[in-house]
N, C-alpha and C. Protein backbone atom coordinates (compact mmCIF):
# COMPACT_ATOMS: atom_id res chain seq x y z
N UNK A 1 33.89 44.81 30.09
CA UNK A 1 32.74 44.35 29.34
C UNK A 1 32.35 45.34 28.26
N UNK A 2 32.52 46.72 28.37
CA UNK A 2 31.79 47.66 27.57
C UNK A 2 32.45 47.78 26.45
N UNK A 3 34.03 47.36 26.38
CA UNK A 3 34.40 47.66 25.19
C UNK A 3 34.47 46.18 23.97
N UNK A 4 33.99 45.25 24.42
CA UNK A 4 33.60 44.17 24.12
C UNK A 4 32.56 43.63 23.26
N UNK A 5 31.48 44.40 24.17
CA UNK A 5 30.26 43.79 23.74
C UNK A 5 29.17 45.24 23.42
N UNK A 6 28.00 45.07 22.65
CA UNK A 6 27.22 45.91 22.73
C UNK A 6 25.78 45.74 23.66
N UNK A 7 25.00 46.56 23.90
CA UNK A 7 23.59 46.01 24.16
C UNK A 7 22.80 46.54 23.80
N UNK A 8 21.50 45.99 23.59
CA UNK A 8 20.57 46.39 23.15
C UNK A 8 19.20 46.30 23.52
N UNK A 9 18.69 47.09 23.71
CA UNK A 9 17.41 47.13 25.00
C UNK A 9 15.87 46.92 23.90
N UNK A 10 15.23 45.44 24.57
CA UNK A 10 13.75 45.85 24.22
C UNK A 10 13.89 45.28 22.75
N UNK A 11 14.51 43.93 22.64
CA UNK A 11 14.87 43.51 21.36
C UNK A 11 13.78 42.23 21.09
N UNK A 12 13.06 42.28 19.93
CA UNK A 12 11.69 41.04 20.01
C UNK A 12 12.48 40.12 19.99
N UNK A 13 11.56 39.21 20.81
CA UNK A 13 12.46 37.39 20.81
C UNK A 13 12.33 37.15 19.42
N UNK A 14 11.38 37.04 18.59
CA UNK A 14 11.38 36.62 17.10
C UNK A 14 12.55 36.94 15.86
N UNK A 15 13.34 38.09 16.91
CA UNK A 15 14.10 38.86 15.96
C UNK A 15 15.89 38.34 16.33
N UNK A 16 15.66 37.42 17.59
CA UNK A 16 17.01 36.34 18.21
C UNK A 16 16.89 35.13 17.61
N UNK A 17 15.55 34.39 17.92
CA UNK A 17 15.22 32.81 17.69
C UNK A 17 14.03 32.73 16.50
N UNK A 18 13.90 31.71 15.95
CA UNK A 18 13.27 31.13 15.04
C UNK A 18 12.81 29.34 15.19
N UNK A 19 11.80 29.42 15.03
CA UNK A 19 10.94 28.28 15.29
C UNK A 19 11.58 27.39 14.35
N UNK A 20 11.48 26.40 14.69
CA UNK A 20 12.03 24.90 13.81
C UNK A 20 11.55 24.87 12.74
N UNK A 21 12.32 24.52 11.30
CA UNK A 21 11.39 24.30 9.57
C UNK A 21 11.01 22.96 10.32
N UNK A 22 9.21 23.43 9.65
CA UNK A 22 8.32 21.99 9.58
C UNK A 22 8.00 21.96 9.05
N UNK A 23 7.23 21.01 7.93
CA UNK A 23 6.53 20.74 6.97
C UNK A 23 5.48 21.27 6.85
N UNK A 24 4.52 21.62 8.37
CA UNK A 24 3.42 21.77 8.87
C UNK A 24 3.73 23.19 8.99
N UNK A 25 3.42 23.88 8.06
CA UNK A 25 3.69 25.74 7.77
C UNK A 25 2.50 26.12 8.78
N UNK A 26 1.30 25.37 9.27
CA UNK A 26 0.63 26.21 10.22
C UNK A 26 1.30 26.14 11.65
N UNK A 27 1.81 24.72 11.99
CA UNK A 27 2.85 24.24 13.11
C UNK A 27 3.46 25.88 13.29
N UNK A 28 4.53 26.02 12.48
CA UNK A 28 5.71 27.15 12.13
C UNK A 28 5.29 28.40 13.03
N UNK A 29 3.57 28.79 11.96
CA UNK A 29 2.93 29.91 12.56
C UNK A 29 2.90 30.11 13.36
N UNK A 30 2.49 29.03 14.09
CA UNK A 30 1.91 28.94 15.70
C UNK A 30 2.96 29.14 17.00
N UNK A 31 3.99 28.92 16.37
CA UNK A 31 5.11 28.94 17.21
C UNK A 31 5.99 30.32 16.88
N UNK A 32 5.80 30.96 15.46
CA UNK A 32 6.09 31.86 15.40
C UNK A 32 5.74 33.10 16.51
N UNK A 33 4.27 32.77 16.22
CA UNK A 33 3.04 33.68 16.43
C UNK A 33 3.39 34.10 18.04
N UNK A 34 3.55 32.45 19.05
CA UNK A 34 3.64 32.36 20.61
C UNK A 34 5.03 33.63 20.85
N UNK A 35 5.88 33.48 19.64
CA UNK A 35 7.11 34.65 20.11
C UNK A 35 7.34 35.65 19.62
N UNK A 36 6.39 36.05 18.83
CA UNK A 36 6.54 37.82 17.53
C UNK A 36 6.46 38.48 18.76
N UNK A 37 5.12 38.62 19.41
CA UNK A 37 4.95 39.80 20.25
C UNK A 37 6.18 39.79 21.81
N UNK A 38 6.82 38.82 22.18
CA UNK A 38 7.37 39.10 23.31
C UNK A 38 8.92 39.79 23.16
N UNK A 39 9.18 40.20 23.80
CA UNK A 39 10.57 41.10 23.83
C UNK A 39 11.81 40.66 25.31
N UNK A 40 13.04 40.29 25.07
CA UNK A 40 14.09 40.56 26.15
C UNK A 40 14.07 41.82 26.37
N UNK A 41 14.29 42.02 27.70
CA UNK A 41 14.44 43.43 27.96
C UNK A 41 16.16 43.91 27.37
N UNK A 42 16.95 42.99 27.50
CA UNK A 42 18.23 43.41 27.05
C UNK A 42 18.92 42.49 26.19
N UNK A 43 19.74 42.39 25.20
CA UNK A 43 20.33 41.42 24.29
C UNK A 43 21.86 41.83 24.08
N UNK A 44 22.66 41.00 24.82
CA UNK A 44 24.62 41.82 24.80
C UNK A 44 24.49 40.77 23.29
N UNK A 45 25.44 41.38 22.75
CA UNK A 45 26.33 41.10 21.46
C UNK A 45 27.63 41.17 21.68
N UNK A 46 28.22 40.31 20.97
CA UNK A 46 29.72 40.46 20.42
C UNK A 46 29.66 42.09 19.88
N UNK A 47 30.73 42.85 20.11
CA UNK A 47 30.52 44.12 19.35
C UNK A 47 30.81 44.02 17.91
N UNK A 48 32.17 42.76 17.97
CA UNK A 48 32.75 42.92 16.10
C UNK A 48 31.57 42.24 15.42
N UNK A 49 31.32 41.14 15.59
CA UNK A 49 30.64 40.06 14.99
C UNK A 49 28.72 40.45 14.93
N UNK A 50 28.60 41.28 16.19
CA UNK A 50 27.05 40.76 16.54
C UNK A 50 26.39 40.03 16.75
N UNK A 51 26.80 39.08 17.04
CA UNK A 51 26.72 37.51 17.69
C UNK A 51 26.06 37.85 18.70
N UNK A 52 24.81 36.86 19.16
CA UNK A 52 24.42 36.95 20.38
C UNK A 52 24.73 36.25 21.56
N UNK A 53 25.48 37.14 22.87
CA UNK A 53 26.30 36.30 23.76
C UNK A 53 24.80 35.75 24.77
N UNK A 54 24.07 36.82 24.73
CA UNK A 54 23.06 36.29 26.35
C UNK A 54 22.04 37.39 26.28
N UNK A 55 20.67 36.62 26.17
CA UNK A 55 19.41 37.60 26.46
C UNK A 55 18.92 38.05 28.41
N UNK A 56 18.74 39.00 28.74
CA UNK A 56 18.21 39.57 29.93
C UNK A 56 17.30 39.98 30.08
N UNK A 57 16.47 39.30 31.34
CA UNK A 57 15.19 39.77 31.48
C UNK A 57 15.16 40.28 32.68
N UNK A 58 14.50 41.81 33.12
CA UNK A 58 14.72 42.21 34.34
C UNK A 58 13.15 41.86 35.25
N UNK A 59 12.76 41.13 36.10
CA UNK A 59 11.60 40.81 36.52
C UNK A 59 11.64 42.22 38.26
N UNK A 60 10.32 42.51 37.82
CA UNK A 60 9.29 43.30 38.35
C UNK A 60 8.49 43.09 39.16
N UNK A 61 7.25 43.31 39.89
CA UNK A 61 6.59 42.62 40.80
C UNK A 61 5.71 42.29 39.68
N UNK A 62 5.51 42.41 38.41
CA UNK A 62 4.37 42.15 37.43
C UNK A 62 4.84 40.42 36.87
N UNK A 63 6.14 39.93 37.55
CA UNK A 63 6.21 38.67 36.95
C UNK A 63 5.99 37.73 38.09
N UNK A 64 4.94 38.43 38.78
CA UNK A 64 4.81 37.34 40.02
C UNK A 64 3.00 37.19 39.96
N UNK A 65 2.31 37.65 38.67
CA UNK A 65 1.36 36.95 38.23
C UNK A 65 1.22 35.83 37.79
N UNK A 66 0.72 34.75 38.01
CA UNK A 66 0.14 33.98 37.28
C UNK A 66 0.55 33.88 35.61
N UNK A 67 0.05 34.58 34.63
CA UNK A 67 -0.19 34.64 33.05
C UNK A 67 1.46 35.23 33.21
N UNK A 68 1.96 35.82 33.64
CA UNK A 68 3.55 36.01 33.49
C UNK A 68 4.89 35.00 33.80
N UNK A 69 4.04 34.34 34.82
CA UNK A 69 4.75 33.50 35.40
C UNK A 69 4.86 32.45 34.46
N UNK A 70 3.93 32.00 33.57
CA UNK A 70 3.56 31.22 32.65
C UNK A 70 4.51 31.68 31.52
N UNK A 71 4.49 32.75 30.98
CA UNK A 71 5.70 33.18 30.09
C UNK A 71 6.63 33.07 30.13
N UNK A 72 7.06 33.81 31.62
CA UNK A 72 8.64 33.30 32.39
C UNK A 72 8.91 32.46 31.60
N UNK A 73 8.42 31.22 32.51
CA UNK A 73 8.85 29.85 32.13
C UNK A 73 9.07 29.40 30.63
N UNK A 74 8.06 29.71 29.58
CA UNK A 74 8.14 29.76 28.34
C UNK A 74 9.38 30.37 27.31
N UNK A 75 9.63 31.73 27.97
CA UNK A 75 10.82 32.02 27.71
C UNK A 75 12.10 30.98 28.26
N UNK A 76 12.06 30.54 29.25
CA UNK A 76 13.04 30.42 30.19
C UNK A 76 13.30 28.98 29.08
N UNK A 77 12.47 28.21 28.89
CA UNK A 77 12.55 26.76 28.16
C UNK A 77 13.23 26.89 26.47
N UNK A 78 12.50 28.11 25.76
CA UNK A 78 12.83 28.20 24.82
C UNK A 78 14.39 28.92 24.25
N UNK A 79 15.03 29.41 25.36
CA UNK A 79 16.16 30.04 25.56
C UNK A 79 16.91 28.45 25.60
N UNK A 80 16.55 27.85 26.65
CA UNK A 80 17.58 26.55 26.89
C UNK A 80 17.60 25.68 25.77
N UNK A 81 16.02 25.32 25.12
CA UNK A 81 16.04 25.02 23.96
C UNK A 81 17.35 25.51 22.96
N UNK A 82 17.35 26.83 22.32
CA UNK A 82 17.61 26.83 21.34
C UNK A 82 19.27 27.43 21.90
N UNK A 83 19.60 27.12 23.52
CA UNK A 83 21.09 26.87 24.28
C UNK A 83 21.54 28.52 23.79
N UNK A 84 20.60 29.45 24.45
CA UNK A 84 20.67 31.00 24.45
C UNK A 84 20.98 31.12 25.92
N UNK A 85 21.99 31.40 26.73
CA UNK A 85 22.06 31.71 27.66
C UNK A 85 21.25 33.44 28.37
N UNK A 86 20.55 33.10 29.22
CA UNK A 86 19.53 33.73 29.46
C UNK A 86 19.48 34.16 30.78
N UNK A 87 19.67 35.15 31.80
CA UNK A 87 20.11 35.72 32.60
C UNK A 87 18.83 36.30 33.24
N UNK A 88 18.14 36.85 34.59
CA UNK A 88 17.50 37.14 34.77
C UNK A 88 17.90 38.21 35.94
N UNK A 89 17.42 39.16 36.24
CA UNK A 89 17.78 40.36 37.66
C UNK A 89 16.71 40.57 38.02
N UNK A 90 16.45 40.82 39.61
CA UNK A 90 15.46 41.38 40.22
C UNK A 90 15.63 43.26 39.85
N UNK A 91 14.48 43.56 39.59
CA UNK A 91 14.68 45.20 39.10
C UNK A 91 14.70 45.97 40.54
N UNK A 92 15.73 47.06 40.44
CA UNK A 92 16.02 47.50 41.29
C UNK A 92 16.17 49.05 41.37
N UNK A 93 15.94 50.12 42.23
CA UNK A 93 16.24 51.51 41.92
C UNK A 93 17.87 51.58 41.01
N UNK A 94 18.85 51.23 41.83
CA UNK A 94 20.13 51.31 41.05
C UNK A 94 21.08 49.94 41.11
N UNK A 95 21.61 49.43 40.61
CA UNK A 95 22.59 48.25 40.42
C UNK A 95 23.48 48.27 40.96
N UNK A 96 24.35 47.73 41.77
CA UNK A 96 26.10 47.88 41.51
C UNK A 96 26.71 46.82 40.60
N UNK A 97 27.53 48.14 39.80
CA UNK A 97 28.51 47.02 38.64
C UNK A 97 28.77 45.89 38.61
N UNK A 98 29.36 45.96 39.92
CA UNK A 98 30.16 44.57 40.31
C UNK A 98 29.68 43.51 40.38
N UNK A 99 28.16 43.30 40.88
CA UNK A 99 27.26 42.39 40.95
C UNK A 99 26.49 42.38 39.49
N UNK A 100 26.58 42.83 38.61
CA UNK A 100 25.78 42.55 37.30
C UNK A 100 26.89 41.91 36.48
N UNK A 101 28.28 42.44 36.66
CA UNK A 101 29.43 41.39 36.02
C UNK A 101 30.05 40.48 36.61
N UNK A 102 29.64 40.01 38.29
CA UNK A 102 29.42 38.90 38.66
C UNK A 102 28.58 38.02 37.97
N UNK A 103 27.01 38.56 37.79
CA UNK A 103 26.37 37.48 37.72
C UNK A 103 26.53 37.09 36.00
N UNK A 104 26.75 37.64 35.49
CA UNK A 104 27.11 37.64 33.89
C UNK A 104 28.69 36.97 33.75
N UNK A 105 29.64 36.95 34.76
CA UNK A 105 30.93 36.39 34.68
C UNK A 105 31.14 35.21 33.91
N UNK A 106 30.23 34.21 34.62
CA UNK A 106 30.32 32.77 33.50
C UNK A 106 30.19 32.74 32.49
N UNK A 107 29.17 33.26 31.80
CA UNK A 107 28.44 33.07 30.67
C UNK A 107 29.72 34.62 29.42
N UNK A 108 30.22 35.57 30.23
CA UNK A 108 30.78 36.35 29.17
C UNK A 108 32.19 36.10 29.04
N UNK A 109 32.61 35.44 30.20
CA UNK A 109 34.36 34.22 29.87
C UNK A 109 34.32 33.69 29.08
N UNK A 110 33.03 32.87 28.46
CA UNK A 110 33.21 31.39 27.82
C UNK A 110 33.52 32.92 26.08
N UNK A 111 33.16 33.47 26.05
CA UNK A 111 33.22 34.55 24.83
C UNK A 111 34.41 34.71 24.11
């Protein structure tokens, strides 16, 4: 995977996806606005191209609020929307490899 792809940590969603052209330039805003401030925690790329293969979000015990949980989901819709494959991990002291390019296997074959 490493010599493949790059990553990039803490990348704003606004700076992956873009809200639909509408006529209705306040529409635009508003939808802009819902995604300037939020961030993937991680974004792999194609290394040649920079293409985006798959955004990662690592959830915390802070996404088992309410007002997060609500985002979750927001993210989670607008990823499928705009057919961003979107990956999620429980955060953990340390990882093993094998299980993070398990769970990434499908989605970095189709590449």
């Amino acid at each position: 995977m490493e010599e493949k792809y790059t990553i990039f940590s803490k990348v704003r969603i606004a700076d992956v996806l873009t809200p639909e052209s509408t006529p209705d330039k306040s529409k635009w805003q508003r939808a802009f606005n819902s995604i300037s401030a939020k961030h993937f925690d991680f974004v792999i790329c194609d290394r040649e191209e920079l293409t985006i293969v798959c955004a990662i979000e690592l959830n915390d015990k802070s996404h088992n609020r309410k007002n997060r949980k609500k985002r979750d989901e927001f993210v989670r819709e607008i990823c499928k929307n705009a057919a961003l494959p979107f990956v999620e991990f429980q955060v953990k002291h340390s990882y093993t490899m094998s299980k993070v390019h398990e769970k990434l296997a499908g989605i970095l074959v189709h590449q």
